[in-house]
Every structure is written in C-alpha cells, then in structure tokens.
N, C-alpha and C. Protein backbone atom coordinates (compact mmCIF):
# COMPACT_ATOMS: atom_id res chain seq x y z
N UNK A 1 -19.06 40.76 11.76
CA UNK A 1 -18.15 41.84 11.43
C UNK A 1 -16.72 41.34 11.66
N UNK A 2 -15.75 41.89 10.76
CA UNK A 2 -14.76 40.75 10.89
C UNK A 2 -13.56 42.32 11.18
N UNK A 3 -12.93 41.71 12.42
CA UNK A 3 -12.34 42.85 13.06
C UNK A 3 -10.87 42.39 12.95
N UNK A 4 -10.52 41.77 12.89
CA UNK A 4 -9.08 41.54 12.13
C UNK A 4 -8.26 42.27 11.44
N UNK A 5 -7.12 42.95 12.22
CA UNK A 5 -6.11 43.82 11.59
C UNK A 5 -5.59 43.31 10.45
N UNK A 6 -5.57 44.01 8.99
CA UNK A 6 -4.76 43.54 8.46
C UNK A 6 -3.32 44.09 8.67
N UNK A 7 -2.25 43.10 8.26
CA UNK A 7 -1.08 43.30 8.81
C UNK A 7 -0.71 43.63 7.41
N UNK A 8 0.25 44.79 7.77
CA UNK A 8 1.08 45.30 6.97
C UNK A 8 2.55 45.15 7.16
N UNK A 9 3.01 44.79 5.49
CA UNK A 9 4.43 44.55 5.56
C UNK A 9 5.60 45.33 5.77
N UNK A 10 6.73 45.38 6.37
CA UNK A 10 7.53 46.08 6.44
C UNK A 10 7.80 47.75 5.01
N UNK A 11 7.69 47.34 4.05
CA UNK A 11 7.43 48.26 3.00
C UNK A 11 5.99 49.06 2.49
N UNK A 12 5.19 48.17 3.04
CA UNK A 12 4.06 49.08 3.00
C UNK A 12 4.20 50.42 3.19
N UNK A 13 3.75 51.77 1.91
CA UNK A 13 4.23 53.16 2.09
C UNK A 13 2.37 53.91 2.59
N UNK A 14 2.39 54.88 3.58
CA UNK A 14 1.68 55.13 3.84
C UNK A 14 1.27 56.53 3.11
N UNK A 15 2.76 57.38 3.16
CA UNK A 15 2.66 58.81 2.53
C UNK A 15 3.81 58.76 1.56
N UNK A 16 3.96 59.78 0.92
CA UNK A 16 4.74 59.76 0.04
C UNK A 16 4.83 61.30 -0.82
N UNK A 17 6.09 62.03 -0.41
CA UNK A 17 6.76 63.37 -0.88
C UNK A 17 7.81 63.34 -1.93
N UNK A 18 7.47 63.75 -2.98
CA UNK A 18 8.60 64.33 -3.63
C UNK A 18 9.25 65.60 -3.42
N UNK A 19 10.52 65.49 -3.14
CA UNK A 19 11.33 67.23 -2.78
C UNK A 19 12.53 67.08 -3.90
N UNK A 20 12.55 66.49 -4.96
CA UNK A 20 13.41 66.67 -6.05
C UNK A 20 13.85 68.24 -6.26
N UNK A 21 12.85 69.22 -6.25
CA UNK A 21 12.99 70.06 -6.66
C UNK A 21 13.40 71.30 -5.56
N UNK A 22 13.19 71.21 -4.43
CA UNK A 22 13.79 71.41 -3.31
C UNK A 22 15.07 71.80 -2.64
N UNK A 23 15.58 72.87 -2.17
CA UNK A 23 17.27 72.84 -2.24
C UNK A 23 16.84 72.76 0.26
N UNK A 24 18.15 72.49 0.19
CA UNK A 24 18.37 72.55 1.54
C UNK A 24 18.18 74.33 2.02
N UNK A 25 17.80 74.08 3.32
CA UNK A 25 17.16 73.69 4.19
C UNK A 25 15.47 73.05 4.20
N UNK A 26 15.16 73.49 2.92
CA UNK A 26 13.61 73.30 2.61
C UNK A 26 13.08 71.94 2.42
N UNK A 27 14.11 70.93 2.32
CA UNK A 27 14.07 69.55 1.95
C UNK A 27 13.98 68.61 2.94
N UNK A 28 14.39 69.16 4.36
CA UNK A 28 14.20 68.30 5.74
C UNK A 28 13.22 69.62 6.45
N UNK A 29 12.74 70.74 5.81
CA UNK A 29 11.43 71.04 6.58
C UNK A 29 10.18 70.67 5.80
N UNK A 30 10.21 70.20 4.88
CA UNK A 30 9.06 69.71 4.09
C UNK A 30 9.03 68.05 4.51
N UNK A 31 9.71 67.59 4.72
CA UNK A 31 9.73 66.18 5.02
C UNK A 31 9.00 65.86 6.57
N UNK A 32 10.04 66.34 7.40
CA UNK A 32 9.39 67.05 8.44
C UNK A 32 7.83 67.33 8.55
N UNK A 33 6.95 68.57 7.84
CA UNK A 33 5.94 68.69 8.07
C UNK A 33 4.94 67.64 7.60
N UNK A 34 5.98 66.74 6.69
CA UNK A 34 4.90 65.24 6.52
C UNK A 34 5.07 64.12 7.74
N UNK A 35 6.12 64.31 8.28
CA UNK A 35 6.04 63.13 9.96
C UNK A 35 5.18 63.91 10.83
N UNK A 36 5.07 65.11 10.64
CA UNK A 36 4.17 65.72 11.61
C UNK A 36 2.80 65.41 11.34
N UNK A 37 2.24 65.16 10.41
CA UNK A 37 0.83 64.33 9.96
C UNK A 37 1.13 62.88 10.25
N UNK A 38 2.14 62.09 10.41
CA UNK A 38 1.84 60.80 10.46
C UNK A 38 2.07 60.22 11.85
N UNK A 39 1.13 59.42 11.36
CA UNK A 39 1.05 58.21 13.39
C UNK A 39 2.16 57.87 13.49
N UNK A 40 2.76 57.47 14.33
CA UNK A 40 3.42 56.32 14.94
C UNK A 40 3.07 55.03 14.26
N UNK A 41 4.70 54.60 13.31
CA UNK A 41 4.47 53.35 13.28
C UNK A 41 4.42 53.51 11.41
N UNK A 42 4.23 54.78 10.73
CA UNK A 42 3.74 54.86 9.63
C UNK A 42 4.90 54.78 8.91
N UNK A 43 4.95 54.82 7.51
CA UNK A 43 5.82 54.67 6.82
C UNK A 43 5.63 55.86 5.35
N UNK A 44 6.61 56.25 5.70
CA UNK A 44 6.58 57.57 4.00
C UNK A 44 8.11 57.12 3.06
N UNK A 45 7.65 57.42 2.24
CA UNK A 45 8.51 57.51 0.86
C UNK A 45 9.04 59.01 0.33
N UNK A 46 10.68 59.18 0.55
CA UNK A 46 10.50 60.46 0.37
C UNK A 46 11.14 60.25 -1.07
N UNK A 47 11.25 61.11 -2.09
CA UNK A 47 11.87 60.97 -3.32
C UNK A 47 13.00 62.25 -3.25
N UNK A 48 14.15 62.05 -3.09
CA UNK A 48 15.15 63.38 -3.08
C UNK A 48 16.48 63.55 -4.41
N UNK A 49 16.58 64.30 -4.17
CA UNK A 49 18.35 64.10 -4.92
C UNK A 49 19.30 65.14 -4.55
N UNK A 50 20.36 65.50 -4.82
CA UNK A 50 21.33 66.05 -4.81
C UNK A 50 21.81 65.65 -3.29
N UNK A 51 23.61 66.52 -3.42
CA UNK A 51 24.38 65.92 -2.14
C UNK A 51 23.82 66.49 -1.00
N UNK A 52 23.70 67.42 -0.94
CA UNK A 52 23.08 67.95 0.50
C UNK A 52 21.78 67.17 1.29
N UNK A 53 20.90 67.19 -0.04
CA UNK A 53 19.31 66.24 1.13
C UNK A 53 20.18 64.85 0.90
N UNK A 54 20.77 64.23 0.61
CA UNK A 54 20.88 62.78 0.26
C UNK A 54 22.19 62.90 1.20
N UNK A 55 22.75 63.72 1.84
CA UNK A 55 23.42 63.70 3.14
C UNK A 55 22.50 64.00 4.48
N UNK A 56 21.83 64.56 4.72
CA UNK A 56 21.23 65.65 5.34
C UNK A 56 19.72 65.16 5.80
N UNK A 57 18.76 64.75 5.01
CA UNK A 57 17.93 64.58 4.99
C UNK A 57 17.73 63.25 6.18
N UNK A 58 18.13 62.11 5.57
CA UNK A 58 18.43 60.86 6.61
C UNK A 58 19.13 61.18 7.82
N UNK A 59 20.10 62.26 8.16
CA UNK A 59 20.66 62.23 9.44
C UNK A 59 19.98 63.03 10.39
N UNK A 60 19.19 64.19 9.27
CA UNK A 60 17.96 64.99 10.68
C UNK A 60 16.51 63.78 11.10
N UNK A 61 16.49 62.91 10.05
CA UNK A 61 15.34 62.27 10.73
C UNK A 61 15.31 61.26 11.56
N UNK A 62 17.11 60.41 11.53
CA UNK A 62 17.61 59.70 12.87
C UNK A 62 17.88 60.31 14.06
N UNK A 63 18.44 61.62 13.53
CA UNK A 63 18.16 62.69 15.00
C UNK A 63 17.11 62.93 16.03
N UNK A 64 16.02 63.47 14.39
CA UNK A 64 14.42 63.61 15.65
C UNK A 64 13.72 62.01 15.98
N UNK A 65 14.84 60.62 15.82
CA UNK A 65 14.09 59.99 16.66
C UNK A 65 13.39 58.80 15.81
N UNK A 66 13.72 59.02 14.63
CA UNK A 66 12.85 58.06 13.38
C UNK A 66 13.58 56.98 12.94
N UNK A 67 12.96 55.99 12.28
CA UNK A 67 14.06 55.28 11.72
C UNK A 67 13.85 55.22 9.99
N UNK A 68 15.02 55.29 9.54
CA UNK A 68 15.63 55.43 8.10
C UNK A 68 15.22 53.99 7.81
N UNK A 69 14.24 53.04 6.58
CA UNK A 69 14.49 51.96 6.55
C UNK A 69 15.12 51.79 5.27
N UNK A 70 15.46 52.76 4.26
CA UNK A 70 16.72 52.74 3.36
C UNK A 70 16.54 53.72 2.48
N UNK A 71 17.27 53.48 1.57
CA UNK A 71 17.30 54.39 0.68
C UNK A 71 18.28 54.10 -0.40
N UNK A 72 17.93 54.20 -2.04
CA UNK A 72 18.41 53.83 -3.17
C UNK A 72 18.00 54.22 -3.78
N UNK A 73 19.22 54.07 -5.15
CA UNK A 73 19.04 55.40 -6.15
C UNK A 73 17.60 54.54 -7.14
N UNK A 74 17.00 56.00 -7.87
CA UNK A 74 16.11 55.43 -8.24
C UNK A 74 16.48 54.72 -9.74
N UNK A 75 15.91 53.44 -10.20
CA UNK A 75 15.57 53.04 -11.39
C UNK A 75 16.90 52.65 -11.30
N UNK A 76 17.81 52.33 -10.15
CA UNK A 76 19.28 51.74 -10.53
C UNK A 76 20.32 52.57 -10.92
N UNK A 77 20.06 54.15 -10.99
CA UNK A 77 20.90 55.26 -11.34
C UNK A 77 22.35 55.30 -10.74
N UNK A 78 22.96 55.27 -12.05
CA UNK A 78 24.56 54.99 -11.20
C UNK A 78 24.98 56.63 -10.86
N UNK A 79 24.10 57.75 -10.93
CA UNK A 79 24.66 59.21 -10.66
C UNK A 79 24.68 59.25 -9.26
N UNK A 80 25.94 59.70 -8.88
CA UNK A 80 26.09 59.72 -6.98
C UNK A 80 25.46 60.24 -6.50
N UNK A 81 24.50 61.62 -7.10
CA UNK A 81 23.51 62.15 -6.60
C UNK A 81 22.51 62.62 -7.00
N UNK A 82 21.87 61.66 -7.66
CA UNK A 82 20.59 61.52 -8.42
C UNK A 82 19.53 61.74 -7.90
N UNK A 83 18.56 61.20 -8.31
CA UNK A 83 17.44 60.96 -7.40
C UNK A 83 17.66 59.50 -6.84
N UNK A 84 16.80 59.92 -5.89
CA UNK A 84 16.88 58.29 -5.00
C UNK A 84 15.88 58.36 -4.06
N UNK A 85 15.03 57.09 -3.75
CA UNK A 85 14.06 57.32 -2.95
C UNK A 85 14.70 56.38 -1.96
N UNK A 86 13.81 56.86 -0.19
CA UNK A 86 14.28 56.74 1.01
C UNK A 86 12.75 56.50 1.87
N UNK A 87 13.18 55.27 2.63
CA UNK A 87 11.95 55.07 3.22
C UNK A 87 12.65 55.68 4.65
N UNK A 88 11.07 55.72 5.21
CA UNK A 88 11.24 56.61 6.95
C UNK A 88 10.16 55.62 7.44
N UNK A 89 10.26 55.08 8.72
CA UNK A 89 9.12 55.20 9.85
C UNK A 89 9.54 56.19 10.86
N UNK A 90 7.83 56.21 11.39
CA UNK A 90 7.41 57.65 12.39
C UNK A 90 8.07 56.89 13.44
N UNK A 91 8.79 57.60 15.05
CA UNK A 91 8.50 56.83 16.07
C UNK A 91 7.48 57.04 16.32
C-alpha cells in the first residue's frame, strides 16, 4: 500500500465560488461560509467583480487571518472592475 502524500502545488484549487452576481455585504458572507467548510491549509478560487468585493473581499479575509495568494483580472480584462479571480488559503 503506497502511503505517500501526494504533494500539492502552491496553486492547486481545492474549492471554488463564483459571487459575480453578488453585491456587498453578501460577497464576503458567501465566501466566508466556504472557509468555514475548508481545512487548514486549503486553497479556494473565488471569482468576483465590481469595486466594492474587489476592495473588500481580500481585506476581510486578511483580517479573519487568511492569506490572499492573488488575484487578477480574468482572461487579461483591462476593465478596473471586472471580473477577476482571487486565490485564498485557509489558516
């Protein structure tokens, strides 16, 4: 039996939310109730847009403790507040 972790890469996505459609406050409590399902250590993909979550969103989840590992607009979109997806790990 071969018990060997496979190792996962820094980008490896574990979960993954779209809140495109989403206006604030509902956009960092839906995100939210997806770190609340995930381990320690996990990694989600959130997909957002407009100025408020694409301000907002990343600074409540460095708050509760997480780390932001980026975030860019999607497909290269030069709109300042497009969609854009944003990676998170859990602490």
């Amino acid at each position: 039996m071969n018990t060997a972790a496979k190792s996962k890469s820094a980008t490896d996505v574990d979960y993954f939310i779209d809140i495109t459609a989403e206006v604030c406050p509902l956009t960092f409590v839906k995100t939210k109730l997806l770190i609340e399902r995930m381990r320690p250590g996990e990694v989600a993909e959130v997909r957002l847009k407009g100025q408020e979550p694409l301000e907002n969103v990343p600074r409540s989840i460095r708050d509760h403790g997480h780390s932001v590992l980026g975030m860019a607009p999607e497909d290269g979109a030069q709109v300042p507040f497009g969609v854009h997806r944003l990676l998170l790990r859990k602490k």
